[in-house]
C-alpha atoms as a PDB file:
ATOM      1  CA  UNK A   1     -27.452   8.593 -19.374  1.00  0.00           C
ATOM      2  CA  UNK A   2     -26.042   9.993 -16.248  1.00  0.00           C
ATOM      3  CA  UNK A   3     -24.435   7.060 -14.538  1.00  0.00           C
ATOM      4  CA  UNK A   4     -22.721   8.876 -11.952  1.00  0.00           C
ATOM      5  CA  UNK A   5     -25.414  11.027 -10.877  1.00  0.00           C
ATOM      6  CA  UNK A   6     -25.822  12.228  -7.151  1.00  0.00           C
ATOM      7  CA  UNK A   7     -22.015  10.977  -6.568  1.00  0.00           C
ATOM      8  CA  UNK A   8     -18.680  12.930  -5.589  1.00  0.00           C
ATOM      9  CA  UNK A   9     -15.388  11.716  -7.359  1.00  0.00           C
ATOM     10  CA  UNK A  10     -12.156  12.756  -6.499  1.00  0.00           C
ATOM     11  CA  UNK A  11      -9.765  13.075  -9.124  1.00  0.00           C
ATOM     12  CA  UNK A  12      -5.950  13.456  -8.553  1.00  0.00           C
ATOM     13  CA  UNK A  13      -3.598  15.022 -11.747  1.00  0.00           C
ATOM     14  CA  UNK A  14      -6.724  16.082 -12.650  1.00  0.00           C
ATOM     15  CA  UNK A  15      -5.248  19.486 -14.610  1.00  0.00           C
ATOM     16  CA  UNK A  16      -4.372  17.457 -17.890  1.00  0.00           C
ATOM     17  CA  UNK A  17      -4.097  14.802 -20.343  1.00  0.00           C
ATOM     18  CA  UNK A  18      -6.194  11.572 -18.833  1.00  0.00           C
ATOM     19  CA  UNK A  19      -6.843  13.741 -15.884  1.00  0.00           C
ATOM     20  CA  UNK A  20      -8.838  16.606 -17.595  1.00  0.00           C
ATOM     21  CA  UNK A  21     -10.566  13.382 -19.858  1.00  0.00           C
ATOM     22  CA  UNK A  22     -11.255  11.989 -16.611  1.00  0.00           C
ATOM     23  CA  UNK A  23     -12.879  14.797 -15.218  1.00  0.00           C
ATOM     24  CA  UNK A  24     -14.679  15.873 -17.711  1.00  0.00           C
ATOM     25  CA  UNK A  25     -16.671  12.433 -18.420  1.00  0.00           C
ATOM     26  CA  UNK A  26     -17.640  12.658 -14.630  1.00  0.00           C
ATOM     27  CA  UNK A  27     -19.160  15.856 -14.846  1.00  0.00           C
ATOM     28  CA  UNK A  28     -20.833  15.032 -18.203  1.00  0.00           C
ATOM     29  CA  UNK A  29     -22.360  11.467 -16.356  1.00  0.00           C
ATOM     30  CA  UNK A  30     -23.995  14.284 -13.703  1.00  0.00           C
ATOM     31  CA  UNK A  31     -20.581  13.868 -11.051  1.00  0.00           C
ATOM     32  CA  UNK A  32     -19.519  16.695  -8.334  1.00  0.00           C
ATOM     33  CA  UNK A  33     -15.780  16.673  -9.057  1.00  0.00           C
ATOM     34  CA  UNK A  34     -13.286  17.311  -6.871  1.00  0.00           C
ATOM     35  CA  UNK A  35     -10.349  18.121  -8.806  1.00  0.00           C
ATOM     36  CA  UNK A  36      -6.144  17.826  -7.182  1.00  0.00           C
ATOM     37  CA  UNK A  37      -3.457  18.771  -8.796  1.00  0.00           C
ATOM     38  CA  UNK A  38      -0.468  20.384  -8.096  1.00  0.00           C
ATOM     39  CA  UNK A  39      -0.149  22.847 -11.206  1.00  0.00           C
ATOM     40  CA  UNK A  40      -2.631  25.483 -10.077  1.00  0.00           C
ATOM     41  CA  UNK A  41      -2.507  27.756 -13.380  1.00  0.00           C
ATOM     42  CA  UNK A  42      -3.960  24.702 -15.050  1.00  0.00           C
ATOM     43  CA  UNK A  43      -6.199  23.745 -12.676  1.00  0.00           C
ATOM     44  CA  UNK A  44      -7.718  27.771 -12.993  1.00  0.00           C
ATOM     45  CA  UNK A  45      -8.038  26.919 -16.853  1.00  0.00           C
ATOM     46  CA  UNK A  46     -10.255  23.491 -15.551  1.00  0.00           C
ATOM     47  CA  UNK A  47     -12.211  25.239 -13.462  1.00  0.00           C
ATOM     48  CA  UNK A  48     -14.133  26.909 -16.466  1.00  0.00           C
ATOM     49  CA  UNK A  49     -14.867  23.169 -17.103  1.00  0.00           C
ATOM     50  CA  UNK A  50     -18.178  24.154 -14.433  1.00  0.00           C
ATOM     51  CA  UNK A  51     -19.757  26.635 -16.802  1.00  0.00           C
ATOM     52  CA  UNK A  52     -20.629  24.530 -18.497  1.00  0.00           C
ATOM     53  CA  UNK A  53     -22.833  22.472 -16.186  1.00  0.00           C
ATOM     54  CA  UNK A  54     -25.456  23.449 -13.933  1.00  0.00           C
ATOM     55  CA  UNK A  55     -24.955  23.507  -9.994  1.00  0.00           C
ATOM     56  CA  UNK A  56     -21.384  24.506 -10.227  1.00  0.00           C
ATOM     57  CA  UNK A  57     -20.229  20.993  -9.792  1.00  0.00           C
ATOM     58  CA  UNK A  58     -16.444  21.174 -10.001  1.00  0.00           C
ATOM     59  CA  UNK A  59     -14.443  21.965  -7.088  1.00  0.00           C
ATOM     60  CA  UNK A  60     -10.870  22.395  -7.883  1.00  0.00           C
ATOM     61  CA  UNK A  61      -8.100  22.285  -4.963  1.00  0.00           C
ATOM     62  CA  UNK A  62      -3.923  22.407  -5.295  1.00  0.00           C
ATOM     63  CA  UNK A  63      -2.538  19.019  -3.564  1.00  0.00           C
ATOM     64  CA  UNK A  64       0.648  18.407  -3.835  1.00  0.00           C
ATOM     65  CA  UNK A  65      -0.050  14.041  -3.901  1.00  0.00           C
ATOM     66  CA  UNK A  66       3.675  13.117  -2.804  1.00  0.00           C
ATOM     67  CA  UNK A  67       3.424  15.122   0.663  1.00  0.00           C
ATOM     68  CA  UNK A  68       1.481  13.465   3.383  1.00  0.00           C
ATOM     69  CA  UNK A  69       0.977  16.436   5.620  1.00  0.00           C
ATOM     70  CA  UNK A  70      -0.852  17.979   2.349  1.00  0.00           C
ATOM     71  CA  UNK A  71      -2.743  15.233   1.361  1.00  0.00           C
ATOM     72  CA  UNK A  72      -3.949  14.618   5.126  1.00  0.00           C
ATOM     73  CA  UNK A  73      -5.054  18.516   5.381  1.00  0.00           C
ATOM     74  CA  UNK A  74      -6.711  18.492   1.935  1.00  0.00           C
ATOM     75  CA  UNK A  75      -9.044  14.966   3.390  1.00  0.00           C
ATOM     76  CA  UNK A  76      -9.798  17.241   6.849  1.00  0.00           C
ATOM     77  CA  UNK A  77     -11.026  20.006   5.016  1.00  0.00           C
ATOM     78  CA  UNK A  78     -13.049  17.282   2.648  1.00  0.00           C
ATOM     79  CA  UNK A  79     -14.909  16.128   5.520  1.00  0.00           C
ATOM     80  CA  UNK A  80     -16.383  19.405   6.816  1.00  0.00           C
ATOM     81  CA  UNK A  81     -16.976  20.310   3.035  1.00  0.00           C
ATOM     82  CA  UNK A  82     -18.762  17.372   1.581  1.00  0.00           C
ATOM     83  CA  UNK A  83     -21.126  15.067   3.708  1.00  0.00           C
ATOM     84  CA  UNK A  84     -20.664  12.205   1.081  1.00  0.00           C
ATOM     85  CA  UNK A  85     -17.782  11.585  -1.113  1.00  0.00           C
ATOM     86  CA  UNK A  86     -18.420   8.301  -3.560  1.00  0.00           C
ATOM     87  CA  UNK A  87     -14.944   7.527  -5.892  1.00  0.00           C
ATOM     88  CA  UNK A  88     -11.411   7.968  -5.896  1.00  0.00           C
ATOM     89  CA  UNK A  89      -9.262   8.104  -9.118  1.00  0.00           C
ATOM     90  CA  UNK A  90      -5.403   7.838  -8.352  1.00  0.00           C
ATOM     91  CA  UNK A  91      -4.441   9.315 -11.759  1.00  0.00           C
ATOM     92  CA  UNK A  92      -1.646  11.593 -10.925  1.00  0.00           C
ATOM     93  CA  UNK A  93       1.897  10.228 -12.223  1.00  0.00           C
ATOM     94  CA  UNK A  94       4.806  11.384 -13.560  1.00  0.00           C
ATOM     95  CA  UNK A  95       6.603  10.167 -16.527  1.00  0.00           C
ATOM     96  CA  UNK A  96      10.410  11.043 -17.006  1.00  0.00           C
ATOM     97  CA  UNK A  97      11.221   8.572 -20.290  1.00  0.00           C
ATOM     98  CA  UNK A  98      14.808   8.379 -18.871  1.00  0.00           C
ATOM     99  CA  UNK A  99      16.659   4.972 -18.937  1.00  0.00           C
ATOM    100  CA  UNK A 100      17.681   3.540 -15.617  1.00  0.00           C
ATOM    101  CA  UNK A 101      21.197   4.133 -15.989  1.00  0.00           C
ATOM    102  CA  UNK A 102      20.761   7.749 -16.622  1.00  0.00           C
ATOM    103  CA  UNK A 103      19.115   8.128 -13.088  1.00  0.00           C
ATOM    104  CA  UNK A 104      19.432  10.263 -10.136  1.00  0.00           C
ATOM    105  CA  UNK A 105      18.599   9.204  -6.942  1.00  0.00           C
ATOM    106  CA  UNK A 106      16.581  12.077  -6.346  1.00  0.00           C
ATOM    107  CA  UNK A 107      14.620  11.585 -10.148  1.00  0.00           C
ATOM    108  CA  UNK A 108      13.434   7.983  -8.667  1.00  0.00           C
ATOM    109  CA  UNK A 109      12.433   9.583  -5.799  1.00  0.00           C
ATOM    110  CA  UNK A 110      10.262  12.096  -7.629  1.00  0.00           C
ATOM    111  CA  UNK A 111       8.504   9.295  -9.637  1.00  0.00           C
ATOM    112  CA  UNK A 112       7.981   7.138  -6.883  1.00  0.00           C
ATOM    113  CA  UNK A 113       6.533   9.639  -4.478  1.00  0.00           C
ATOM    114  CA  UNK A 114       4.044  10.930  -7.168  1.00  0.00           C
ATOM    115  CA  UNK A 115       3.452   7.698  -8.838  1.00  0.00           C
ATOM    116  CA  UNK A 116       3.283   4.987  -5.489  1.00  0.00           C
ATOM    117  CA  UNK A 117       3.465   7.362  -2.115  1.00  0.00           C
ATOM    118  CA  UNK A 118       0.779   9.809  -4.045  1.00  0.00           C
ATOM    119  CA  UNK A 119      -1.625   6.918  -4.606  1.00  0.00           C
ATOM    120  CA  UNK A 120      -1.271   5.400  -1.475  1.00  0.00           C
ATOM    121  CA  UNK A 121      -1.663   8.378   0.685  1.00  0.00           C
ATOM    122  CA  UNK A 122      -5.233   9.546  -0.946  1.00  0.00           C
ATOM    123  CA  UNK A 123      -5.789   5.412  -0.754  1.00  0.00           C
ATOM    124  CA  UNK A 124      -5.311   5.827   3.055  1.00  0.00           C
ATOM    125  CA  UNK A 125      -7.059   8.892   3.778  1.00  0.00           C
ATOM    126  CA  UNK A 126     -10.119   7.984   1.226  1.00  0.00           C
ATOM    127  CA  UNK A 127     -10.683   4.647   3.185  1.00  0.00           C
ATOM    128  CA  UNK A 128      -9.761   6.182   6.471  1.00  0.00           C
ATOM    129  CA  UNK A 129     -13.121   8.640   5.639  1.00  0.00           C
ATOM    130  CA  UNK A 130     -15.389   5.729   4.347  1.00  0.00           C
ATOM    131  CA  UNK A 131     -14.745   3.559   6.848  1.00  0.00           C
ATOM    132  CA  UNK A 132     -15.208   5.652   9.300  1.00  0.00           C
ATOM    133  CA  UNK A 133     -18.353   6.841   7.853  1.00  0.00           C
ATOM    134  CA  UNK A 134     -19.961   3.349   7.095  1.00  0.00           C
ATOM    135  CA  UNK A 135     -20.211   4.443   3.511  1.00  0.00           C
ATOM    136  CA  UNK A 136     -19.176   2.247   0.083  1.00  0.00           C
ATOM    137  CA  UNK A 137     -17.562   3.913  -2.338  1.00  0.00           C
ATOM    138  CA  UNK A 138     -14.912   2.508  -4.895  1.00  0.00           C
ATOM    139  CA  UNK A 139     -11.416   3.850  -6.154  1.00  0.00           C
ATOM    140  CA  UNK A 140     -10.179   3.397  -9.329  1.00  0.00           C
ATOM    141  CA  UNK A 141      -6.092   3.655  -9.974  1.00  0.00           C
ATOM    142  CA  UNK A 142      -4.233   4.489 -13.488  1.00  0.00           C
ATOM    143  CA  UNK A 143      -1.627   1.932 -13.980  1.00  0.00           C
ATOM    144  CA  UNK A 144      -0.436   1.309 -17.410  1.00  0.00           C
ATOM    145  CA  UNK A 145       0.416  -1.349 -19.815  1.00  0.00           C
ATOM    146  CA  UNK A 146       4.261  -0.767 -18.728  1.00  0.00           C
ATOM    147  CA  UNK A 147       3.372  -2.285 -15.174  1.00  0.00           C
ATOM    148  CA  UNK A 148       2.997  -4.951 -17.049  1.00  0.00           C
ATOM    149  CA  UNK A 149       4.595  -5.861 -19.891  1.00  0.00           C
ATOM    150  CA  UNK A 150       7.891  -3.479 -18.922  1.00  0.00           C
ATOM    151  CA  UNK A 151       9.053   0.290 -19.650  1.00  0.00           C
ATOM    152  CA  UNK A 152      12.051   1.590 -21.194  1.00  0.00           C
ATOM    153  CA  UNK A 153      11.931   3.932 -18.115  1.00  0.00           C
ATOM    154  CA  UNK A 154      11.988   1.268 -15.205  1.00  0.00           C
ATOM    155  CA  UNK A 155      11.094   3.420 -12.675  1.00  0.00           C
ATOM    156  CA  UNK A 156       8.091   4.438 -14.517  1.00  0.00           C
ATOM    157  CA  UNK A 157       7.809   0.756 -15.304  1.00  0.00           C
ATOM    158  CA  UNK A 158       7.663  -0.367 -11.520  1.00  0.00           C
ATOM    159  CA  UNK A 159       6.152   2.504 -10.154  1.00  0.00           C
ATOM    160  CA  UNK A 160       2.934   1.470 -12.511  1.00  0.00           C
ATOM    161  CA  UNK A 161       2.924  -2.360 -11.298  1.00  0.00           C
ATOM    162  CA  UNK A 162       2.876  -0.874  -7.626  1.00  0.00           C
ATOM    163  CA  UNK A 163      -0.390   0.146  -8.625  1.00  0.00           C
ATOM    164  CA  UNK A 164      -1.442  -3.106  -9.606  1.00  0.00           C
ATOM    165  CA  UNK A 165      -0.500  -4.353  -6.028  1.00  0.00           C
ATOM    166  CA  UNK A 166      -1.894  -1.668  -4.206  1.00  0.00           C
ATOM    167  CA  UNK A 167      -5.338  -2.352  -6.127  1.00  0.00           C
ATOM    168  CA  UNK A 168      -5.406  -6.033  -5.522  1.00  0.00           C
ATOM    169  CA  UNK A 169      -4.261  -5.507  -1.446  1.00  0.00           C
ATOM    170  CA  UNK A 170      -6.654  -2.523  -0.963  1.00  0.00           C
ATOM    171  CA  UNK A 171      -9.678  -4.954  -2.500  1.00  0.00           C
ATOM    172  CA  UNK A 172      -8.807  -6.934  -0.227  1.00  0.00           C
ATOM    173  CA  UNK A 173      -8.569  -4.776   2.972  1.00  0.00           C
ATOM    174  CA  UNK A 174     -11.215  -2.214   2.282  1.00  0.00           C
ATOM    175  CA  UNK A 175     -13.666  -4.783   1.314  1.00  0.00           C
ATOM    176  CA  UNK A 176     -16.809  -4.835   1.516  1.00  0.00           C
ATOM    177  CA  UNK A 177     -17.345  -1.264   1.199  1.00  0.00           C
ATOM    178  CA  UNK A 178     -15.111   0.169  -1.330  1.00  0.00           C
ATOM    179  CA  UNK A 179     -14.394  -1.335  -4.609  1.00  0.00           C
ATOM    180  CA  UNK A 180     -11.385  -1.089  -6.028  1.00  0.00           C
ATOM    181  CA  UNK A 181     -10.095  -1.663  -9.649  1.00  0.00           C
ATOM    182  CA  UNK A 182      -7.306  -0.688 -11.709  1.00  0.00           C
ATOM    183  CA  UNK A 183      -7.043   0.485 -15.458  1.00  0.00           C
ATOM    184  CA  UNK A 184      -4.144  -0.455 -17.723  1.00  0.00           C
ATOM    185  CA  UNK A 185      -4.125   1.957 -20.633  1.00  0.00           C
ATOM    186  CA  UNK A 186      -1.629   1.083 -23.782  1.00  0.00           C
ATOM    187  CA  UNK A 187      -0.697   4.012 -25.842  1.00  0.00           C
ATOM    188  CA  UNK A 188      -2.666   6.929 -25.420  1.00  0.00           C
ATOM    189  CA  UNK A 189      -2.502  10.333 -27.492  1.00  0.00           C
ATOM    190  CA  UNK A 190      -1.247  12.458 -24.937  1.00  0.00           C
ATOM    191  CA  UNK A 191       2.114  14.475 -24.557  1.00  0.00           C
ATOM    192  CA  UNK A 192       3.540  11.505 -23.057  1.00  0.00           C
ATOM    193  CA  UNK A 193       4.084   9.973 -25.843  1.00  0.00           C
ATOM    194  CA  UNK A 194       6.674  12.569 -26.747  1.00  0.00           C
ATOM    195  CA  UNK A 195       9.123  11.225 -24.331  1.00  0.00           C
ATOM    196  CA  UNK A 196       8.507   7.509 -25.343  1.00  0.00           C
ATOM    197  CA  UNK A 197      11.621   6.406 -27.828  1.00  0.00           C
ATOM    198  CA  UNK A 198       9.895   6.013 -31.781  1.00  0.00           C
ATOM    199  CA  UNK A 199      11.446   2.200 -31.769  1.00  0.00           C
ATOM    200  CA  UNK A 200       9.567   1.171 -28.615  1.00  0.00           C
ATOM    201  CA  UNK A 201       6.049   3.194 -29.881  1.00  0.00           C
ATOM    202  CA  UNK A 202       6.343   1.075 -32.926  1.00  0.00           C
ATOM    203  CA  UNK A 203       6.641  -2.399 -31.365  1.00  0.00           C
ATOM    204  CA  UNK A 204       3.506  -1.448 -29.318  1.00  0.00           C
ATOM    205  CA  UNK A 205       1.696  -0.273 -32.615  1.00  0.00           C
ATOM    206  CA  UNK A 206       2.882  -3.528 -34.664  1.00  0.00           C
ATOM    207  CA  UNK A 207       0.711  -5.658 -31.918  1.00  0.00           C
ATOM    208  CA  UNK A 208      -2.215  -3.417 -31.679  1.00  0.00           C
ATOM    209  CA  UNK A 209      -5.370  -5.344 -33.144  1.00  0.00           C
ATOM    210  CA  UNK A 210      -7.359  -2.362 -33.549  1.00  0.00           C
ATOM    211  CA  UNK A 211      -6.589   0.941 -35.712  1.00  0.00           C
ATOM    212  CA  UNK A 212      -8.415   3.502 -33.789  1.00  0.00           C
ATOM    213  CA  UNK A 213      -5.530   5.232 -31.725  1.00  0.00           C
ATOM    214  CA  UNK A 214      -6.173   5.324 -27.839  1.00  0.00           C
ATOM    215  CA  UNK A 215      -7.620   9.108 -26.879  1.00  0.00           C
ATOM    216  CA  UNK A 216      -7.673   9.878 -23.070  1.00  0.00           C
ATOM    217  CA  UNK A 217     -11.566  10.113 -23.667  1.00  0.00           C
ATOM    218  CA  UNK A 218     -11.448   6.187 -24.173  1.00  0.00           C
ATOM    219  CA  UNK A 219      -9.819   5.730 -20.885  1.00  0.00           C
ATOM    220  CA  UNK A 220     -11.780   8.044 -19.213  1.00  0.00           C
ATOM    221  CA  UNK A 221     -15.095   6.117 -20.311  1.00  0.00           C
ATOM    222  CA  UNK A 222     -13.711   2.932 -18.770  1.00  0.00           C
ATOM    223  CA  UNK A 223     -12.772   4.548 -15.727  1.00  0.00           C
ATOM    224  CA  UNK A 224     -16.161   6.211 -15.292  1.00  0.00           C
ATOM    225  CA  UNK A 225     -17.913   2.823 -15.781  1.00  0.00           C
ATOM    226  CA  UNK A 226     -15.970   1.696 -12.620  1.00  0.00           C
ATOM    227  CA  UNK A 227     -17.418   4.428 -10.885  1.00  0.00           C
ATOM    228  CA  UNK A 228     -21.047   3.919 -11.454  1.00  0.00           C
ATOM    229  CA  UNK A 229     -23.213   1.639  -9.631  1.00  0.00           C
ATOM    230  CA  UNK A 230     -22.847  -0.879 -13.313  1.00  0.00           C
ATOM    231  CA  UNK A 231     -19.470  -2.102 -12.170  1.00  0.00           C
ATOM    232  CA  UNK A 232     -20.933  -2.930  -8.887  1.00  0.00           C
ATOM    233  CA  UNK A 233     -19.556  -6.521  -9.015  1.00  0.00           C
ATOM    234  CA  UNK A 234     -15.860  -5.642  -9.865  1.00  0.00           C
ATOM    235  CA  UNK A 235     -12.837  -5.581  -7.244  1.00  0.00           C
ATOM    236  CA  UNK A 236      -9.293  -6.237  -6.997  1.00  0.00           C
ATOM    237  CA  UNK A 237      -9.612  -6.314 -11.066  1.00  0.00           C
ATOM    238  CA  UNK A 238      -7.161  -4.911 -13.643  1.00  0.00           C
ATOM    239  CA  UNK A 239      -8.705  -3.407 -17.207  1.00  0.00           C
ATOM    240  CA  UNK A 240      -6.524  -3.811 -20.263  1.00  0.00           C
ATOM    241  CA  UNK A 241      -7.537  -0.834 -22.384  1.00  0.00           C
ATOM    242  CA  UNK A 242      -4.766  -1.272 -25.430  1.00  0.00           C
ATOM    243  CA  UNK A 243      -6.396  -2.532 -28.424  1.00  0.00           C
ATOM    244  CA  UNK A 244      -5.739  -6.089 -28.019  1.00  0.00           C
ATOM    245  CA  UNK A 245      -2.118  -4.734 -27.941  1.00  0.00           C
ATOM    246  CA  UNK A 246      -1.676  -8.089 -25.016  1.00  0.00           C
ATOM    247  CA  UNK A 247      -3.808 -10.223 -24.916  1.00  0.00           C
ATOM    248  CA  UNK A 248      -4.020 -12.181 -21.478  1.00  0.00           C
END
């Protein structure tokens, strides 16, 4: 079934891992994508995503998320491009798997700016153009399990439960037009895990309920079921994806 048919979905970090999941469940559930990320030699190798779907429905643009005079030029050329725009994933982040003492002040600012400013700026501008337009629309932001239950990389760690905030305040201010939900994934097979230390993989694996390892395609069919016009009656909610890994 195509859920998300006859709707526009931004997707930010869109070039990889969950991103490129992401995107590619949209498109398959009938979505024009509009795809951000700041690596443009992978977002060339995404763009061949379209051929394989009538219409030519992906549109892929380089945004560098942490600057706001980018982010606010990429939403102004948006709204002389597309005359309706429906969902917003926040799903670009950075992961540095460093421990807080081994920190630079300019490393936290690098996760925070890409992680919390890069969210909130597409946040702004995305309402801004709803609003403004009288139209709903919904936004779904990537958070993670270590917003939650804590990181070995604490600014990864608090960058993620920023998300959780912003979710739960935008719900609140953008209501009732534009939904908006979080999703918490556990421990999903990406290159990320790399970085995480083997001790701290293992505790999460020694609570997980389920044996089928997390793949970005799992989190991306969550995140597209936000999208569609099913989730309808969900806001300001957080989705555990983490097999039963906490339990709340």
């Amino acid at each position: 079934m195509n859920e998300l048919s006859n709707k526009t979905v931004i997707v930010t970090g869109a070039a990889g891992g969950l991103g490129e999941a992401i995107t590619t469940k949209c498109l398959e559930q009938g979505a024009k994508v509009i795809a951000c990320d700041l690596n443009n030699k992978q977002l060339k190798k995404l763009e061949k995503l379209k051929y394989r779907f009538y219409d030519d429905p992906l549109f892929v643009f380089p945004v560098d998320v942490s600057d706001y005079k980018d982010v606010k030029q990429f939403f102004s050329l948006l709204n002389m491009k597309f005359s309706s725009i429906d969902g917003l994933v926040n799903n670009a982040g950075i992961y540095l798997g460093k421990d807080l003492l081994d920190y630079t002040p300019d490393q936290m600012d690098k996760v925070i700016n890409v992680n919390i400013k890069g969210a909130t700026y597409f946040s702004q501008f995305f309402g801004e153009l709803l609003l403004q337009r009288k139209d709903k629309g919904c936004i779904v932001n990537i958070s993670s399990v270590a917003g939650q239950e804590g990181s070995t990389d604490a600014i990864y760690g608090l960058s993620k439960a920023a998300l959780i905030g912003l979710t739960k305040s935008c719900a609140l201010n953008f209501s009732p037009n534009i939904r908006v939900n979080a999703v918490t994934p556990g421990l999903v097979e990406t290159r990320m895990m790399e970085d995480i230390p083997e001790w701290r993989v293992n505790e999460y694996r020694e609570k997980e309920l389920l044996n089928d390892r997390l793949q970005p395609q799992d989190v991306a069919n969550t995140v597209a079921f936000l999208l569609s016009d099913a989730a309808r009656n969900y806001s300001g909610s957080v989705f555990d994806i983490n097999n039963g890994c906490y339990m709340r």
